[in-house]
Protein backbone atom coordinates (compact mmCIF):
# COMPACT_ATOMS: atom_id res chain seq x y z
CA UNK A 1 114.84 -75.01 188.56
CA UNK A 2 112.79 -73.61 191.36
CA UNK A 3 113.80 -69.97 192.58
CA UNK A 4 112.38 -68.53 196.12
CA UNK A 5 111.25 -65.27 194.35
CA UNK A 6 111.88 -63.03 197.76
CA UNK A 7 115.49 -64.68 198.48
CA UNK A 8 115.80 -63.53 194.54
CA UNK A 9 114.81 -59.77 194.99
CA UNK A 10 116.66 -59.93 198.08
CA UNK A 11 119.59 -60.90 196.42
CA UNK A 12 119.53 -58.51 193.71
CA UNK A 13 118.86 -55.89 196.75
CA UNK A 14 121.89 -56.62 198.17
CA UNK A 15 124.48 -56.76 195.35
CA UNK A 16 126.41 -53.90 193.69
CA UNK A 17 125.00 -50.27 194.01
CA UNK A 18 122.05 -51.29 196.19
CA UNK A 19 124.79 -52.58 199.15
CA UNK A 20 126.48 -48.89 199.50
CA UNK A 21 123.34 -48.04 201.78
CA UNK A 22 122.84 -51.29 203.33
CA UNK A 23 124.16 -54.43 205.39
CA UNK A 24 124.05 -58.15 204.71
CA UNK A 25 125.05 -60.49 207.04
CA UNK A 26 127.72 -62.47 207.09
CA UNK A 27 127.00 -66.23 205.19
CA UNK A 28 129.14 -67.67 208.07
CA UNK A 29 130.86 -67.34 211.14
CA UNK A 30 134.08 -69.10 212.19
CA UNK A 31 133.69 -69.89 216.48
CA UNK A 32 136.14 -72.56 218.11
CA UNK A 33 137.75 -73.05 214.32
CA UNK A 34 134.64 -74.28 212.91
CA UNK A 35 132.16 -72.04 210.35
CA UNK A 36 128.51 -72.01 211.51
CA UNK A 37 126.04 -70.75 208.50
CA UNK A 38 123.75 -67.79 208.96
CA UNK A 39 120.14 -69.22 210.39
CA UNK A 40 118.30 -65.90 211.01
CA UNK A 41 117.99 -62.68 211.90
CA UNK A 42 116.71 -60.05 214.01
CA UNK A 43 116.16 -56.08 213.77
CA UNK A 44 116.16 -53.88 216.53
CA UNK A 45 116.24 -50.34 218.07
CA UNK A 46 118.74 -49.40 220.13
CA UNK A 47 121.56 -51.70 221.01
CA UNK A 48 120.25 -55.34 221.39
CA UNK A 49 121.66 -55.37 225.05
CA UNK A 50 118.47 -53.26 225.45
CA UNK A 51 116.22 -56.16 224.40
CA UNK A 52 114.28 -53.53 222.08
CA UNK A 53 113.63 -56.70 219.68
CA UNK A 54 111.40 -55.80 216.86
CA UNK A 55 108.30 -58.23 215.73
CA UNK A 56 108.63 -58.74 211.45
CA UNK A 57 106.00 -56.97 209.63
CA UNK A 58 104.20 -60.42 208.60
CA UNK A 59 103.60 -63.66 209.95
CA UNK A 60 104.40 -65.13 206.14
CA UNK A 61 107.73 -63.42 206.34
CA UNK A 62 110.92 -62.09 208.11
CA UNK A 63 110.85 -58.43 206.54
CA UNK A 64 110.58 -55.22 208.24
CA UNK A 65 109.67 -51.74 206.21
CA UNK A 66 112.02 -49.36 207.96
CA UNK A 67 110.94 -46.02 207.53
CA UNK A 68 108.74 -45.72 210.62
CA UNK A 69 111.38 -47.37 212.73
CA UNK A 70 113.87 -44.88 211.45
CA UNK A 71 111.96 -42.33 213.09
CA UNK A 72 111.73 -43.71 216.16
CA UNK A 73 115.00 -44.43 216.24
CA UNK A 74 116.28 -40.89 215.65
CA UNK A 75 113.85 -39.49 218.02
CA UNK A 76 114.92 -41.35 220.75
CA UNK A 77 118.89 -40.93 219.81
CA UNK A 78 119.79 -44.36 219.37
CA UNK A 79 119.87 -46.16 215.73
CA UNK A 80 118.67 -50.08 214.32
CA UNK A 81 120.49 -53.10 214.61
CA UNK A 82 120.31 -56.24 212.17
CA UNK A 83 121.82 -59.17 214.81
CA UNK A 84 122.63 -62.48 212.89
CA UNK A 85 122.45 -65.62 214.20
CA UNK A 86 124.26 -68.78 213.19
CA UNK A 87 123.26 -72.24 213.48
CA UNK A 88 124.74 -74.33 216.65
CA UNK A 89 126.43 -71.41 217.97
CA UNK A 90 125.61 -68.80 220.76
CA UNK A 91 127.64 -66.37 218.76
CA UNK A 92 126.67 -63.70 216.73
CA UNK A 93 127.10 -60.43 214.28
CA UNK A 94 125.80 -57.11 215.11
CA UNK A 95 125.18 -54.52 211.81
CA UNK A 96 124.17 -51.45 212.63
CA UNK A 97 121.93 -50.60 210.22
CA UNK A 98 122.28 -47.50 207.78
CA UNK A 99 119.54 -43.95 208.58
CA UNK A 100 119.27 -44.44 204.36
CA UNK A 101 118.36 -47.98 204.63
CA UNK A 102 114.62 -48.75 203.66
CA UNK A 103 113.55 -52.21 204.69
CA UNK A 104 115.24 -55.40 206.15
CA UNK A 105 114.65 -58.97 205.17
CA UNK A 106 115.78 -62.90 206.39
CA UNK A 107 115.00 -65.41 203.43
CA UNK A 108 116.24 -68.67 203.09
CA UNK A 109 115.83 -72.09 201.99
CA UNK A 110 116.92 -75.78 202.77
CA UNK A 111 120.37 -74.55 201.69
CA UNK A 112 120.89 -70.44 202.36
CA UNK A 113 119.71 -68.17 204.67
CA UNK A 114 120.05 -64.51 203.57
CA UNK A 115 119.62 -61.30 205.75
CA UNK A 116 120.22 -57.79 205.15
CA UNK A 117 118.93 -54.58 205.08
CA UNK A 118 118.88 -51.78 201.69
């Protein structure tokens, strides 16, 4: 059995203890009585009506390291966002992401895409 080692951590990230000071997308979203699965996701400061879209810290994956962000964030007075997307829909879910949270991540495979932040 093959297992996408950062979709694991991620995972294990997410679940139990680790999700009281984070946010994980939804895995799908229900528009015109149909469910669309989660396809990505993007991080941003400020609302994302103010286009402040953050670039991932890698070109090799979707993962941001939050703590400089953070601070930029509460200097200017605004907070992050985590918006996800879903495939073949416009619609989407907006997490504000937690002050405690440390890093964000989008992993996936042919068959799940996970995002979330801890």
């Amino acid at each position: 059995m093959w297992l996408n080692k950062p979709a694991v951590l991620l995972a294990a990230l997410l679940c139990g203890s680790a999700l009281a000071a984070g946010v994980q997308c939804p895995p799908t979203l229900q528009d015109g009585g149909k469910p669309h699965a989660l396809a990505s996701a993007s991080l941003f400061e400020g609302p994302p009506d103010q286009l402040a879209d953050l670039m991932p810290d890698s070109d090799n994956a979707i993962r941001w390291a939050l703590p400089d962000y953070q601070q930029s964030a509460k200097a200017r007075g605004t907070a992050l966002y985590l918006v996800c997307r879903y495939a073949k829909t416009r619609q989407t879910t907006t997490l504000q992401v937690p002050a405690a949270a440390k890093s964000c991540a989008v992993t996936g495979g042919r068959r799940k895409t996970v995002a979330g932040c801890v």
